[in-house]
N, C-alpha and C. Protein backbone atom coordinates (compact mmCIF):
# COMPACT_ATOMS: atom_id res chain seq x y z
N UNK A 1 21.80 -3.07 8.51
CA UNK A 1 20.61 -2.28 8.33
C UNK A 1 19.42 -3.22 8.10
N UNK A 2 18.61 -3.02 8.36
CA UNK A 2 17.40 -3.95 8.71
C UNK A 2 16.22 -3.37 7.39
N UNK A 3 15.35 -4.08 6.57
CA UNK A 3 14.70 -3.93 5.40
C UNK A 3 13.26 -3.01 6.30
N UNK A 4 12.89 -1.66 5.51
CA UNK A 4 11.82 -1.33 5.75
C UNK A 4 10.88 -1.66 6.09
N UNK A 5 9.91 -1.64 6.54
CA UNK A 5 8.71 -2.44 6.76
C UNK A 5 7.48 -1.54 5.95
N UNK A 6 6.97 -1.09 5.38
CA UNK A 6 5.79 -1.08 4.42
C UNK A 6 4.65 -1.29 4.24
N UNK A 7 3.95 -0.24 4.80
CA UNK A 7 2.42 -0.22 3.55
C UNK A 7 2.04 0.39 2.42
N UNK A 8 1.00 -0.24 1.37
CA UNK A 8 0.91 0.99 0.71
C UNK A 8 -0.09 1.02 0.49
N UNK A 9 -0.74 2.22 0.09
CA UNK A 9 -2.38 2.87 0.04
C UNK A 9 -2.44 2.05 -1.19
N UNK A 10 -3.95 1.21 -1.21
CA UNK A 10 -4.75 0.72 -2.15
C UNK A 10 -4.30 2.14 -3.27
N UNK A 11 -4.70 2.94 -3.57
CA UNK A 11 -4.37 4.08 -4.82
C UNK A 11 -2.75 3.87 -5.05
N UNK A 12 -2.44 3.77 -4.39
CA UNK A 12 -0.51 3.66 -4.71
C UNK A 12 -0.34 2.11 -5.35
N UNK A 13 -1.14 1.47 -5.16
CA UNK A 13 -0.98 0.54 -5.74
C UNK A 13 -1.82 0.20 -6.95
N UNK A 14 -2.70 0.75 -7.01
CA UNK A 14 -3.61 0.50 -8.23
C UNK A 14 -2.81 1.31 -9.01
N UNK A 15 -2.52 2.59 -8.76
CA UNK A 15 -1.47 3.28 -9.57
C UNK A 15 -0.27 2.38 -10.24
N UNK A 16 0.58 1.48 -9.31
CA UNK A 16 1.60 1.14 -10.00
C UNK A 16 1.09 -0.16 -11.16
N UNK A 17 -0.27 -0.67 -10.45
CA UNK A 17 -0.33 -2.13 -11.64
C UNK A 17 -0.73 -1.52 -12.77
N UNK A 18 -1.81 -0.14 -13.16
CA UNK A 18 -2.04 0.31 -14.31
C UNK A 18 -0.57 1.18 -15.10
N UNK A 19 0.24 1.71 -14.55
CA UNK A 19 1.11 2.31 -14.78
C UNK A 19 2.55 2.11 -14.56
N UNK A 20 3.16 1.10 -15.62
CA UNK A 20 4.24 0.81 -14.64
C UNK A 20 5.75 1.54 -15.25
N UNK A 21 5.57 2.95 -14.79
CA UNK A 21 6.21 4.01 -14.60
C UNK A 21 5.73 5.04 -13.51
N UNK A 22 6.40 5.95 -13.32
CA UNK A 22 6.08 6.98 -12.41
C UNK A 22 6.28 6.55 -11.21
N UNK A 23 6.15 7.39 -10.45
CA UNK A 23 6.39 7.04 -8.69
C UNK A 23 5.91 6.00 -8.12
N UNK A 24 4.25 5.47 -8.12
CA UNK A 24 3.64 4.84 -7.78
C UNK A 24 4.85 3.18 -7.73
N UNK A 25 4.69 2.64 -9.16
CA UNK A 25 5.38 1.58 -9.65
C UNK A 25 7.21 1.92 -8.97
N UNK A 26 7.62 2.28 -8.80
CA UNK A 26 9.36 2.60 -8.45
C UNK A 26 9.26 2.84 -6.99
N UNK A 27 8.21 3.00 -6.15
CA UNK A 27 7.52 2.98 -4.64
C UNK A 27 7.50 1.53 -4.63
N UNK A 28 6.66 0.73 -5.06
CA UNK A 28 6.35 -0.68 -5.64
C UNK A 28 7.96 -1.54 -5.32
N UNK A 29 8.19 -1.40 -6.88
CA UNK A 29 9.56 -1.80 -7.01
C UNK A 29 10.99 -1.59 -5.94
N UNK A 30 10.59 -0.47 -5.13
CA UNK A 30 12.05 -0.24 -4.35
C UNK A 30 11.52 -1.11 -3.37
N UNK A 31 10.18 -1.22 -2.55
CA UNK A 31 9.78 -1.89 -1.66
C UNK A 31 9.89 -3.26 -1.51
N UNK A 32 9.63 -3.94 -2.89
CA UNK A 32 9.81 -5.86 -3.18
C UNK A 32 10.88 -5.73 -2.73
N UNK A 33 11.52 -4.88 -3.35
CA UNK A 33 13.78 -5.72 -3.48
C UNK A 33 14.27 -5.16 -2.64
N UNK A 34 13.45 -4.39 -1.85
CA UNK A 34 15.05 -4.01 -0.72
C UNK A 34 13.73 -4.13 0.91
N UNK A 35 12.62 -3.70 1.06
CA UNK A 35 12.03 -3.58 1.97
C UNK A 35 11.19 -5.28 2.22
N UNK A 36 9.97 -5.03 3.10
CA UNK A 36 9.17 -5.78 3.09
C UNK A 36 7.58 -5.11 2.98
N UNK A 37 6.92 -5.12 2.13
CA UNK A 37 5.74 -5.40 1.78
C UNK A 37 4.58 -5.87 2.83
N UNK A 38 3.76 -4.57 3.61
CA UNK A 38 2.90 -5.12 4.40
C UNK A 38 1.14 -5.62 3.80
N UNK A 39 0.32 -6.38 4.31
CA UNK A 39 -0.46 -6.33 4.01
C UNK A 39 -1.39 -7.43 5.36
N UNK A 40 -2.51 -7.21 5.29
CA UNK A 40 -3.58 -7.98 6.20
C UNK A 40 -4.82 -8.39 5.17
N UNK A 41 -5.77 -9.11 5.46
CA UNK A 41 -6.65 -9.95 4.49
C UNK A 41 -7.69 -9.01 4.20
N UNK A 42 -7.74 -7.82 5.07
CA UNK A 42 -9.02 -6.42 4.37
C UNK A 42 -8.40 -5.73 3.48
N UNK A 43 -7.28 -5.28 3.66
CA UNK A 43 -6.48 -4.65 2.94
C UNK A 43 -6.47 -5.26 1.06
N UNK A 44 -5.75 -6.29 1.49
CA UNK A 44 -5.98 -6.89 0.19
C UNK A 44 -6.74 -6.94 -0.65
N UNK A 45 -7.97 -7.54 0.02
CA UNK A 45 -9.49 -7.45 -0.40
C UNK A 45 -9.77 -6.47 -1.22
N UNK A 46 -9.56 -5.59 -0.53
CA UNK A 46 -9.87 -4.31 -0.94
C UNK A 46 -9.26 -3.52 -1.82
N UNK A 47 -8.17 -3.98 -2.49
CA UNK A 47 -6.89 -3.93 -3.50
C UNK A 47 -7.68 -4.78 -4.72
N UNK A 48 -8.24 -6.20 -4.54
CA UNK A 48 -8.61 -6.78 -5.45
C UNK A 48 -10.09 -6.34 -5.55
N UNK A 49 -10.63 -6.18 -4.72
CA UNK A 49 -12.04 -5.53 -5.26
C UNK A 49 -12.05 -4.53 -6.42
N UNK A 50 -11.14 -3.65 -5.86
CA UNK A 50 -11.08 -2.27 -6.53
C UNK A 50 -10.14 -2.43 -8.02
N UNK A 51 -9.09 -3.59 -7.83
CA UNK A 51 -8.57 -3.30 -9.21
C UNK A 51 -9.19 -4.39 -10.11
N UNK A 52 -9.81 -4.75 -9.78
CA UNK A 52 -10.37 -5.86 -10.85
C UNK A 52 -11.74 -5.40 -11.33
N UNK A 53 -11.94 -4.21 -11.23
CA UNK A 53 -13.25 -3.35 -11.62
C UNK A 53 -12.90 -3.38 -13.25
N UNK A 54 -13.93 -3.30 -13.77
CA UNK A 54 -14.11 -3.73 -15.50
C UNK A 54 -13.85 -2.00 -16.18
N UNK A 55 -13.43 -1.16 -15.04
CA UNK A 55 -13.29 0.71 -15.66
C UNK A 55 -12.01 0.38 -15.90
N UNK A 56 -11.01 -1.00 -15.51
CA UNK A 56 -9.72 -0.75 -15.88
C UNK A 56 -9.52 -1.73 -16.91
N UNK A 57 -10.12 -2.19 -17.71
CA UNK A 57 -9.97 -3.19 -18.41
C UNK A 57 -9.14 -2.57 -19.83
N UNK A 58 -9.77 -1.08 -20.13
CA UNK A 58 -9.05 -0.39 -21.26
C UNK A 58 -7.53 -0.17 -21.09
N UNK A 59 -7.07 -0.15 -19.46
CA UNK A 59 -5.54 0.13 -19.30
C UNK A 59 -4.51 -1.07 -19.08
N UNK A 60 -5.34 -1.94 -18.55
CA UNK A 60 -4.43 -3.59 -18.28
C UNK A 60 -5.30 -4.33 -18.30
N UNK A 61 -5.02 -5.37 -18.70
CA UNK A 61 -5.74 -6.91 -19.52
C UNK A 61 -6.21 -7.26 -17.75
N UNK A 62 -7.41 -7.95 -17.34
CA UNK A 62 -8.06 -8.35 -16.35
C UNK A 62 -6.80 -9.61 -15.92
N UNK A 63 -6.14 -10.35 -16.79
CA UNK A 63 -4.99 -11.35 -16.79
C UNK A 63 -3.96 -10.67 -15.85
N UNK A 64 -3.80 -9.77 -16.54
CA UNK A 64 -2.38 -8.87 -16.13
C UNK A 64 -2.52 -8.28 -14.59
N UNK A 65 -3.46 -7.92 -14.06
CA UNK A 65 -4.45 -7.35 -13.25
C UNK A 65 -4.43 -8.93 -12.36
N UNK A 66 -4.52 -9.78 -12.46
CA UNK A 66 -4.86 -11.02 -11.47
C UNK A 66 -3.50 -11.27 -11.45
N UNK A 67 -2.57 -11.73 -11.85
CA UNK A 67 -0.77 -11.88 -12.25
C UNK A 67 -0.64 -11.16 -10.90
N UNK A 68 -0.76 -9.28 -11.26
CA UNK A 68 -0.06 -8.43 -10.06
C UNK A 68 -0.38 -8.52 -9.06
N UNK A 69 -1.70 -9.17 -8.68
CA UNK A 69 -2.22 -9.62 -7.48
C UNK A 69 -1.61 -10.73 -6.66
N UNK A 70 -1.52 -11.81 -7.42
CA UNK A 70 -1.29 -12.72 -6.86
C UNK A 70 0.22 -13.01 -6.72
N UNK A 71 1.29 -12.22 -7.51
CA UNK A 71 2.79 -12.05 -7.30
C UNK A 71 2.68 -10.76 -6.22
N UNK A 72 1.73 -10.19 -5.95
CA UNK A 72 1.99 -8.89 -4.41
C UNK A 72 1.94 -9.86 -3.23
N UNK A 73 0.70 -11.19 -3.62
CA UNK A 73 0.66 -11.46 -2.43
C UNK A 73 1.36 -12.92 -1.86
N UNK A 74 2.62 -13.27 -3.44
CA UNK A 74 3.69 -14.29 -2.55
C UNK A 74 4.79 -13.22 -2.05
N UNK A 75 5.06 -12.06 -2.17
CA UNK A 75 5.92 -11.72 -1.75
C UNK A 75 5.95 -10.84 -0.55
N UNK A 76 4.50 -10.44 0.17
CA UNK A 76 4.16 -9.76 0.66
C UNK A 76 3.96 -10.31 2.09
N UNK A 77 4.35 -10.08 3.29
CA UNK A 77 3.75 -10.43 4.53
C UNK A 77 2.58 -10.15 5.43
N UNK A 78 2.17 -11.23 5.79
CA UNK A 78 0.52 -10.90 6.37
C UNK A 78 0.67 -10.55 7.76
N UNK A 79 -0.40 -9.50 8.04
CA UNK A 79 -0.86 -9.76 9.88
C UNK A 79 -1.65 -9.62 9.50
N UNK A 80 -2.46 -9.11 10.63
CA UNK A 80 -3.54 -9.82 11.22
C UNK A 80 -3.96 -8.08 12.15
N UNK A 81 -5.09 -7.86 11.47
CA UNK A 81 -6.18 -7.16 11.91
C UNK A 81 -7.25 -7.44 12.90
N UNK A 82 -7.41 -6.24 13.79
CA UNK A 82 -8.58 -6.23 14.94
C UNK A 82 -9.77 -5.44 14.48
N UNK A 83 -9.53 -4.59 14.18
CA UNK A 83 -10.54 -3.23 13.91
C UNK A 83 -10.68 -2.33 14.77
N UNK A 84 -9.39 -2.41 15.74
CA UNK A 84 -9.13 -1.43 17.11
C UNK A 84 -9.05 0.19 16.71
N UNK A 85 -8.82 0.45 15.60
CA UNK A 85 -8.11 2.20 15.16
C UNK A 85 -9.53 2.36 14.27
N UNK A 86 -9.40 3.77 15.19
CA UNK A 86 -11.01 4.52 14.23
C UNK A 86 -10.63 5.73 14.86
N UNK A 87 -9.80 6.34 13.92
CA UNK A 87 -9.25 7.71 14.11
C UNK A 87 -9.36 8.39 12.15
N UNK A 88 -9.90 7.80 11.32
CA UNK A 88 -10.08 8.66 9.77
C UNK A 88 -11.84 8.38 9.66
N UNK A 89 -11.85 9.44 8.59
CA UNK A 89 -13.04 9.23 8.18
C UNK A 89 -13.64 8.46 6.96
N UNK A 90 -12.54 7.55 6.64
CA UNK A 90 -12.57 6.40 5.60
C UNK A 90 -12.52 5.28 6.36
N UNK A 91 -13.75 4.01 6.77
CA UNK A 91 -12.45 2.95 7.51
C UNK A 91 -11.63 2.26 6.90
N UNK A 92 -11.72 2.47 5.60
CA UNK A 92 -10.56 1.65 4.97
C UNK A 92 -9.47 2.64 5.55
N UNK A 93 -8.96 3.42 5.60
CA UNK A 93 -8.09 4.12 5.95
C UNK A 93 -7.32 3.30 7.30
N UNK A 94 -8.41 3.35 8.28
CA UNK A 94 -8.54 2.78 9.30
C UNK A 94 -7.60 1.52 9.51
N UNK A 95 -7.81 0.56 8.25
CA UNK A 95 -7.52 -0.57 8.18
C UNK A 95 -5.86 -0.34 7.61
N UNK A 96 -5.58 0.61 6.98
CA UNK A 96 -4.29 0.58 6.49
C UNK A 96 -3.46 0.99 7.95
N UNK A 97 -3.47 1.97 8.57
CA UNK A 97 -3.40 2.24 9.80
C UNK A 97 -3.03 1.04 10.34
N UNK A 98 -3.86 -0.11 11.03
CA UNK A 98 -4.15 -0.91 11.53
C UNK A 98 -3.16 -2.09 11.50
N UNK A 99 -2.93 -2.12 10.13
CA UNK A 99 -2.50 -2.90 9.25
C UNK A 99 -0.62 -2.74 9.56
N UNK A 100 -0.38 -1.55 9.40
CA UNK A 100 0.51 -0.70 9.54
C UNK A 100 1.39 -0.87 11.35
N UNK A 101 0.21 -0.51 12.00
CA UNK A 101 0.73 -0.74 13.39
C UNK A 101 0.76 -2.24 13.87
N UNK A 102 0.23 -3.15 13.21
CA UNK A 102 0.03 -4.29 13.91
C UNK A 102 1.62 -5.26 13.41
N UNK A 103 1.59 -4.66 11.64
CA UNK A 103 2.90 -5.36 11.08
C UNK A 103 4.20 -4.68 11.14
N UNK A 104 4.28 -3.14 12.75
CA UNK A 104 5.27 -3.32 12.88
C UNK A 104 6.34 -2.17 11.78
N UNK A 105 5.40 -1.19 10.86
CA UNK A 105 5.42 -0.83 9.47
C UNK A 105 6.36 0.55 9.92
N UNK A 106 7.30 0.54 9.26
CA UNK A 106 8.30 1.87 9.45
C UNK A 106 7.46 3.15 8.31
N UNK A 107 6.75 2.92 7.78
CA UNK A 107 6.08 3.79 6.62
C UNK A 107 4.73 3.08 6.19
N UNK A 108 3.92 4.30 5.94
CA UNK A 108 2.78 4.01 5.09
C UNK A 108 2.54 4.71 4.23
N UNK A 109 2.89 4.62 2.82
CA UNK A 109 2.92 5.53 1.40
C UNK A 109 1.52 5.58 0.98
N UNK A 110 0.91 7.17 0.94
CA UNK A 110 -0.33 7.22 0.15
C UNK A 110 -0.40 8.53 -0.20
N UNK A 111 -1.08 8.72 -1.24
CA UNK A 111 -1.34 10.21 -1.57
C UNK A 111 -2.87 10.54 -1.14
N UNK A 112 -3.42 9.65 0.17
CA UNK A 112 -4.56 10.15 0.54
C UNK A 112 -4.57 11.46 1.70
N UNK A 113 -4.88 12.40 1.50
CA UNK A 113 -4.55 13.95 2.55
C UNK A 113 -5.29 13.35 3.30
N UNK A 114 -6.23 12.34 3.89
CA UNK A 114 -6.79 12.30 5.51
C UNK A 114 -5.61 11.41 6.20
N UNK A 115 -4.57 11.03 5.30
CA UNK A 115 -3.77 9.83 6.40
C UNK A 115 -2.73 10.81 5.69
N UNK A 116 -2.38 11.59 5.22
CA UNK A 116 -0.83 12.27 5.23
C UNK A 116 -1.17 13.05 6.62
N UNK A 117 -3.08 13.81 6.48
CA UNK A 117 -2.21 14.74 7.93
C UNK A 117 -2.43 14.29 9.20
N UNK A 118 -2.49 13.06 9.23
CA UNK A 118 -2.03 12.11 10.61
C UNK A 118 -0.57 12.06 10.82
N UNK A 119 0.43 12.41 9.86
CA UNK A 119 1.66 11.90 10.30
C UNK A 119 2.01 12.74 11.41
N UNK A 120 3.06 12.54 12.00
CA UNK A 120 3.37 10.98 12.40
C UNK A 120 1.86 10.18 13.54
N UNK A 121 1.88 9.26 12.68
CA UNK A 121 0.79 8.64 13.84
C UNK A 121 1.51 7.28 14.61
N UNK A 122 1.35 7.69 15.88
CA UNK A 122 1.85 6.23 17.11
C UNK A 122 3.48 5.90 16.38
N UNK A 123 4.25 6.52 16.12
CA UNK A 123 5.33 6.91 15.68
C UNK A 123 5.82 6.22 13.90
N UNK A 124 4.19 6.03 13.44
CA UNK A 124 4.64 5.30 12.21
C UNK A 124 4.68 6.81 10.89
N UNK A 125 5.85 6.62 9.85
CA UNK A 125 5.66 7.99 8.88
C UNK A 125 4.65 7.42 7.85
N UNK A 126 3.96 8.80 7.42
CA UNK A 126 3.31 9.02 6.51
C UNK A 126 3.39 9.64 4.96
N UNK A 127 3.70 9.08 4.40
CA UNK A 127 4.67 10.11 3.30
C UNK A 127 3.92 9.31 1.86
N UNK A 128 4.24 10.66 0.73
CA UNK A 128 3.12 10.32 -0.30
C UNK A 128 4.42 10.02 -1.22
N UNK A 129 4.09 9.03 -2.23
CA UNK A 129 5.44 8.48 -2.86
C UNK A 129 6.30 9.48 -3.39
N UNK A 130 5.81 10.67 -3.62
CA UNK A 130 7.17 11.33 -4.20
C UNK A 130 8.12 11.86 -3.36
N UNK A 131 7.47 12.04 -1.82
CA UNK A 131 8.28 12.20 -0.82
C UNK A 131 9.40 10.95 -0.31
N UNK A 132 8.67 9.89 -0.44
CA UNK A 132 9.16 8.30 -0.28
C UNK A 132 10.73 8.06 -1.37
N UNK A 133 10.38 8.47 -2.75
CA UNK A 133 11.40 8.56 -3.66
C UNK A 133 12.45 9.60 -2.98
N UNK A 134 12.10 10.78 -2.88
CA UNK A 134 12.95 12.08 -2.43
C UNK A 134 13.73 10.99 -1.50
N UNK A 135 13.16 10.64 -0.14
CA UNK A 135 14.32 9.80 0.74
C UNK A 135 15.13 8.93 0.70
N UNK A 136 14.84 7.69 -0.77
CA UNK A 136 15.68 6.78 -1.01
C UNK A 136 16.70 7.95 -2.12
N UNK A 137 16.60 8.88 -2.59
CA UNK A 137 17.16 9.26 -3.80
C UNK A 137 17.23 9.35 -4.97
């Protein structure tokens, strides 16, 4: 059996570094140890832009917050973005998409409703982590 391939919505992930319980974080966690972890250099960006905002400083130490960053991104595999997909009305969306088709991604986990009701898009699934949990069990 061959390891998942994986994205996950910037929110699914800011979710698991502030919270490490609930779906978000155990989406996270099943993905390191048994799947592979997608990501491209906007994507990221855009992970660290957003979680290193000073509104989260009351829930995880800015330390703790740079740590989860930089352990997502030794374990995580890169491609490589065009900016070819402009089918949402977020382009970050766009970019997860992108991100998604370029690395090959058997799933893209988000609880954003403009990319759940794309599924299936160009035959990749779309599923929001509690659906993601429901399938591993």
């Amino acid at each position: 059996m061959t390891a998942e391939r994986v994205v996950l919505d910037t929110n699914v992930l800011i979710s698991a570094a502030l919270i490490a319980t609930g779906k978000p974080w155990a989406v996270l966690k099943h993905v390191v140890e048994t799947g592979v972890l997608l990501f491209c250099d906007e994507t990221f960006e855009e992970l660290a832009t957003r979680l290193m905002r000073e509104k989260f400083d009351r829930y995880v130490s800015e330390s703790t917050r740079h740590t989860f960053l930089v352990e997502l991104a030794a374990v995580a595999e890169w491609t490589a973005i065009t900016g070819a997909v402009h089918v949402c009305r977020d382009p970050d969306d766009d970019k997860l998409l992108e991100t998604a088709i370029a690395g090959r991604a058997d799933l893209l986990v988000t609880g954003d409703s403009d990319l759940l009701e794309l599924h299936p898009f160009r035959g990749l699934s779309i599923v929001t982590p509690a659906a993601f949990m429901d399938a591993i069990g």
